[in-house]
PDB file of N, CA and C in Angstrom:
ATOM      1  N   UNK A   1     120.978 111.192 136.664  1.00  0.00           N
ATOM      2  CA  UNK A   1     121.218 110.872 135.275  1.00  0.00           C
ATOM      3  C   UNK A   1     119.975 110.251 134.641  1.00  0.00           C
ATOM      4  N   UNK A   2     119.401 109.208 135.572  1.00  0.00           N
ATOM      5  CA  UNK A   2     118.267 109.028 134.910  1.00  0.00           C
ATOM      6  C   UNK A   2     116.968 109.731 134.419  1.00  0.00           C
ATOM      7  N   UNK A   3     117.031 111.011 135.200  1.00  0.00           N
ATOM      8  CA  UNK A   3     115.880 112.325 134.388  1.00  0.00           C
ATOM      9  C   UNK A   3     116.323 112.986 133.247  1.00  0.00           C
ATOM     10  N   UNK A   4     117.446 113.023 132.992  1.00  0.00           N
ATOM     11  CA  UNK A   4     118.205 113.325 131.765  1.00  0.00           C
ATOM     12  C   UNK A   4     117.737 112.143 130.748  1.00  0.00           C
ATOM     13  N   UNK A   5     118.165 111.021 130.901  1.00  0.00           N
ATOM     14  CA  UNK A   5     118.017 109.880 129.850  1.00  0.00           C
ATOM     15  C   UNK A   5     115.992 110.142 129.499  1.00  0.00           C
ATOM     16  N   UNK A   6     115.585 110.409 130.189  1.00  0.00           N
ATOM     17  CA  UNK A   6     114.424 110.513 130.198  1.00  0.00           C
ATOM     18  C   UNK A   6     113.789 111.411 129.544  1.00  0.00           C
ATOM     19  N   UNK A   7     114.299 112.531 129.874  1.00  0.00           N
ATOM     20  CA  UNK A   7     114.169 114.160 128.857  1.00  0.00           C
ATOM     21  C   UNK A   7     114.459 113.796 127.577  1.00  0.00           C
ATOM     22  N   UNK A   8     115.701 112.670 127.752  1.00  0.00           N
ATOM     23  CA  UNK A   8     116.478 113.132 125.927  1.00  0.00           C
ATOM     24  C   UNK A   8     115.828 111.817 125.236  1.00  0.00           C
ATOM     25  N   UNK A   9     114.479 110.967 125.712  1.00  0.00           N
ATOM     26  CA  UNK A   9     113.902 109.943 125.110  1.00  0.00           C
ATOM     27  C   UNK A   9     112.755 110.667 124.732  1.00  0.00           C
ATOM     28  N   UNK A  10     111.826 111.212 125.655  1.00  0.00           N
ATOM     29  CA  UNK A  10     111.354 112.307 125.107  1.00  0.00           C
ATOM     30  C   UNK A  10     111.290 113.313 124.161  1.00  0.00           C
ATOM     31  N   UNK A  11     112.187 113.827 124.084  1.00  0.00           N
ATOM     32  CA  UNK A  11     112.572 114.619 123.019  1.00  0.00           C
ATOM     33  C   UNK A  11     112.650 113.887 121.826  1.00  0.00           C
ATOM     34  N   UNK A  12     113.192 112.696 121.938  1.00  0.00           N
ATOM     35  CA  UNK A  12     113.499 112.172 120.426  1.00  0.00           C
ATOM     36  C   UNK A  12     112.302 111.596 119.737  1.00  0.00           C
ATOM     37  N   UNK A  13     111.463 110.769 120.881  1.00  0.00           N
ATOM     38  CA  UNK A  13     110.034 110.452 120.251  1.00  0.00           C
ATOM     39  C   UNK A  13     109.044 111.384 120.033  1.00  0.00           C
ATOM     40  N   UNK A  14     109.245 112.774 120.218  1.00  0.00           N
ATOM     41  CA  UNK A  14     108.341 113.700 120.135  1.00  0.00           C
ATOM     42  C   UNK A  14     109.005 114.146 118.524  1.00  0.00           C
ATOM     43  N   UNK A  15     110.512 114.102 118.319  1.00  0.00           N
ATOM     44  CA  UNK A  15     110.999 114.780 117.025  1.00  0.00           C
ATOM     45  C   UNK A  15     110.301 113.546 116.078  1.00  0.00           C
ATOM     46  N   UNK A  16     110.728 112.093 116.352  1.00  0.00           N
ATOM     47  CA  UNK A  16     109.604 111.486 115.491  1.00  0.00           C
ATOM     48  C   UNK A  16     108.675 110.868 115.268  1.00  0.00           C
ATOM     49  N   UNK A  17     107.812 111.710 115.935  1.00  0.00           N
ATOM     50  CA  UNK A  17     106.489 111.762 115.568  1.00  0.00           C
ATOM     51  C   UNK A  17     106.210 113.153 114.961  1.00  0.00           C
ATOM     52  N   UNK A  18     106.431 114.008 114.970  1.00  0.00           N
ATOM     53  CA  UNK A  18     106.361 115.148 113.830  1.00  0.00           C
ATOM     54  C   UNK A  18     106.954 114.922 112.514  1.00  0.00           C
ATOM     55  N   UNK A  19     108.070 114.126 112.350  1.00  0.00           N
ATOM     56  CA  UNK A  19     108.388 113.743 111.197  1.00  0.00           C
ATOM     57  C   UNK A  19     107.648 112.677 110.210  1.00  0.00           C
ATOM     58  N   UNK A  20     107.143 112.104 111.034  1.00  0.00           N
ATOM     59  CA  UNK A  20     106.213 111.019 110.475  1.00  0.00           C
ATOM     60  C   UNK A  20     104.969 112.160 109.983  1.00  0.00           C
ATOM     61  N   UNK A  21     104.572 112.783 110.815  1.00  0.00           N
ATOM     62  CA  UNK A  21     102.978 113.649 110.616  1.00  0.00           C
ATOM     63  C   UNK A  21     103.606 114.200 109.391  1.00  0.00           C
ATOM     64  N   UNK A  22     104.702 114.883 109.415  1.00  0.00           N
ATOM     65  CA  UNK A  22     105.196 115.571 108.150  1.00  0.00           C
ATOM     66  C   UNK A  22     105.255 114.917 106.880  1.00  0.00           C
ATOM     67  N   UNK A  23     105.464 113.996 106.900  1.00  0.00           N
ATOM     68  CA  UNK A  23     105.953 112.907 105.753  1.00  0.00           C
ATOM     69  C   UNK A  23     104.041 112.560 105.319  1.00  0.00           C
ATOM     70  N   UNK A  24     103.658 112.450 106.564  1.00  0.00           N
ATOM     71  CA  UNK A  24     101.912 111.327 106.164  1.00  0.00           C
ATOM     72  C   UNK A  24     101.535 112.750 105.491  1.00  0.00           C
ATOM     73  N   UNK A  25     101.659 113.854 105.740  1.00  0.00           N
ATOM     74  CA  UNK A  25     100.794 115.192 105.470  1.00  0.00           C
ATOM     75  C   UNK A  25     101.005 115.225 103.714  1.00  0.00           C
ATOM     76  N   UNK A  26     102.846 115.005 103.679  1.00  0.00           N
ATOM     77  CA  UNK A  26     103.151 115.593 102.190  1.00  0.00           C
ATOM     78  C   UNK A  26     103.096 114.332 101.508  1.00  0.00           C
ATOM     79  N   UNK A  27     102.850 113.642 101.925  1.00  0.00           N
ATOM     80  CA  UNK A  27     102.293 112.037 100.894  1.00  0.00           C
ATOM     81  C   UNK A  27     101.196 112.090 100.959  1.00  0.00           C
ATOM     82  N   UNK A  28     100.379 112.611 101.240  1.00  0.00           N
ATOM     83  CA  UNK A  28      98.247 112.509 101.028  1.00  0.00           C
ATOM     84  C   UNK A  28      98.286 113.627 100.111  1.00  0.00           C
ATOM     85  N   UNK A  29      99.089 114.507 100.382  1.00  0.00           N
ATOM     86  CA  UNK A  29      98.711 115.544  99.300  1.00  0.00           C
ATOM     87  C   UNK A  29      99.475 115.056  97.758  1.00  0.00           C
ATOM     88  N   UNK A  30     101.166 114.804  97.849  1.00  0.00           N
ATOM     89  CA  UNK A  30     101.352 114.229  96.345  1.00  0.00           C
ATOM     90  C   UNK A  30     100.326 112.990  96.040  1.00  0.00           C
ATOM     91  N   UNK A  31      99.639 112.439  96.497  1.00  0.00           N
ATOM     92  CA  UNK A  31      98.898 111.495  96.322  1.00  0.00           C
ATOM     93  C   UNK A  31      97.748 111.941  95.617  1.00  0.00           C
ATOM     94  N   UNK A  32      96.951 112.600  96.329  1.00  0.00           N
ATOM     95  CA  UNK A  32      95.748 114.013  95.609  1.00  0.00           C
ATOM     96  C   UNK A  32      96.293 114.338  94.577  1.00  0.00           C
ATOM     97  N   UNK A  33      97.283 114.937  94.522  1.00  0.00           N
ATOM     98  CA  UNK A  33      97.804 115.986  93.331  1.00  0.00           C
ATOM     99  C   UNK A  33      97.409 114.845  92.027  1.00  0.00           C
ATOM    100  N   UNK A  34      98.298 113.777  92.197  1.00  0.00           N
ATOM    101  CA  UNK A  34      98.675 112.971  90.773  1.00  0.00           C
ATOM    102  C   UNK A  34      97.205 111.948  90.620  1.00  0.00           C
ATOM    103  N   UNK A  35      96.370 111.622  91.653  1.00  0.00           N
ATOM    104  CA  UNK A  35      94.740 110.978  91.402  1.00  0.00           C
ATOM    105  C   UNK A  35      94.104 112.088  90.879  1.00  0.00           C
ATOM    106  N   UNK A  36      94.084 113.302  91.016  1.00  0.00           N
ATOM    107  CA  UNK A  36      92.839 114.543  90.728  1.00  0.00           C
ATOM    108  C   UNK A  36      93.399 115.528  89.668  1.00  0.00           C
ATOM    109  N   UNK A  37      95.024 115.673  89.471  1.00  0.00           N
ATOM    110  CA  UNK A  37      95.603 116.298  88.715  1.00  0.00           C
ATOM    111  C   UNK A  37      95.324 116.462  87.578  1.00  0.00           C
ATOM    112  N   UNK A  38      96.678 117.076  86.554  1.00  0.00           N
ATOM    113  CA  UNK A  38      96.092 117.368  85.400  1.00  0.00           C
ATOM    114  C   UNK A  38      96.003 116.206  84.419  1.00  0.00           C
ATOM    115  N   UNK A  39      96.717 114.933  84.629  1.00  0.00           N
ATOM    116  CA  UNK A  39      96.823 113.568  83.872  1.00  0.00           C
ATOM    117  C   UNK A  39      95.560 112.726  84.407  1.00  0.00           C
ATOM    118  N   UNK A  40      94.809 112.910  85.646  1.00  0.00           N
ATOM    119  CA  UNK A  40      93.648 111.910  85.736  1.00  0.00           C
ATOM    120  C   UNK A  40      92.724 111.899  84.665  1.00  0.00           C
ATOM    121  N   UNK A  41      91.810 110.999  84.760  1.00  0.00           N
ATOM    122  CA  UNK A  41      90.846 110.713  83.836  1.00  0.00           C
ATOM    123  C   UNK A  41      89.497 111.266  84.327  1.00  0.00           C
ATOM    124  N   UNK A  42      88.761 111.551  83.879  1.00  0.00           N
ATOM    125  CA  UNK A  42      87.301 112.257  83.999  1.00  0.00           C
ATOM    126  C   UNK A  42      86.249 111.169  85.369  1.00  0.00           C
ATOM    127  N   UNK A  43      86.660 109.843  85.544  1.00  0.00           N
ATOM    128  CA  UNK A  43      86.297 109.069  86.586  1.00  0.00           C
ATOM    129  C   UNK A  43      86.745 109.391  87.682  1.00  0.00           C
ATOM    130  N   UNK A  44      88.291 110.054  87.784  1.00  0.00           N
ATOM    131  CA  UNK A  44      89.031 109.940  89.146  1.00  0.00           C
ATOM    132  C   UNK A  44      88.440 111.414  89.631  1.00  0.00           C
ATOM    133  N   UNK A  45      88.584 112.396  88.618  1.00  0.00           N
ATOM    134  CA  UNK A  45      88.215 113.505  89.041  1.00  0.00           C
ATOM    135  C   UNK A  45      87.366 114.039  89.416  1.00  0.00           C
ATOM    136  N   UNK A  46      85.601 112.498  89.373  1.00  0.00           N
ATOM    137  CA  UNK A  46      84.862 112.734  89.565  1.00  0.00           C
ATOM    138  C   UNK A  46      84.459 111.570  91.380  1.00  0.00           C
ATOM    139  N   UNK A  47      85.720 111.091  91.477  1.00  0.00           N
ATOM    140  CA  UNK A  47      85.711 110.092  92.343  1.00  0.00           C
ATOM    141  C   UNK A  47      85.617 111.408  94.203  1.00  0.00           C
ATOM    142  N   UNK A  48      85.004 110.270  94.958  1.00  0.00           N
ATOM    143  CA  UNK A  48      84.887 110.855  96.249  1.00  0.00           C
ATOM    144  C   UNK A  48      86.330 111.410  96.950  1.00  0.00           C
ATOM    145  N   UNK A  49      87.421 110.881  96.577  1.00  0.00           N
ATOM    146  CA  UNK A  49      88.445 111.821  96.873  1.00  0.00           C
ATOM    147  C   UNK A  49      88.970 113.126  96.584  1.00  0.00           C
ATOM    148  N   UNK A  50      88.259 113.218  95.508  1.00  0.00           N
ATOM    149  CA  UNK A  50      88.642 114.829  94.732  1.00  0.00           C
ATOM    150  C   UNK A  50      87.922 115.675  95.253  1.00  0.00           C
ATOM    151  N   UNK A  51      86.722 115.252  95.832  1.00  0.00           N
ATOM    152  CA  UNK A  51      85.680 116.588  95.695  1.00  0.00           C
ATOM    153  C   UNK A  51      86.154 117.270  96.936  1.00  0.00           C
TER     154      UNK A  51
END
């Protein structure tokens, strides 16, 4: 039983940690979008994150 408990701890810290990567991935990008987008100002768009 205990290689089972072991497999299924595994499994679950592997599901989140892809969920986290997923979440950090689509929050850097809405983040980009709305600093570089079409409402920034001519400073942001010229700032080291945009380019």
């Amino acid at each position: 039983m205990q290689k089972r408990h072991s497999a299924i701890t595994l499994v679950v810290l592997v599901l989140c940690g892809a969920i986290l990567v997923l979440f950090t991935d689509f929050e850097l990008s809405v983040v980009r979008w709305v600093n570089c987008g079409p409402w920034s100002g001519p400073a942001e768009r010229r700032s080291e994150i945009c380019r």
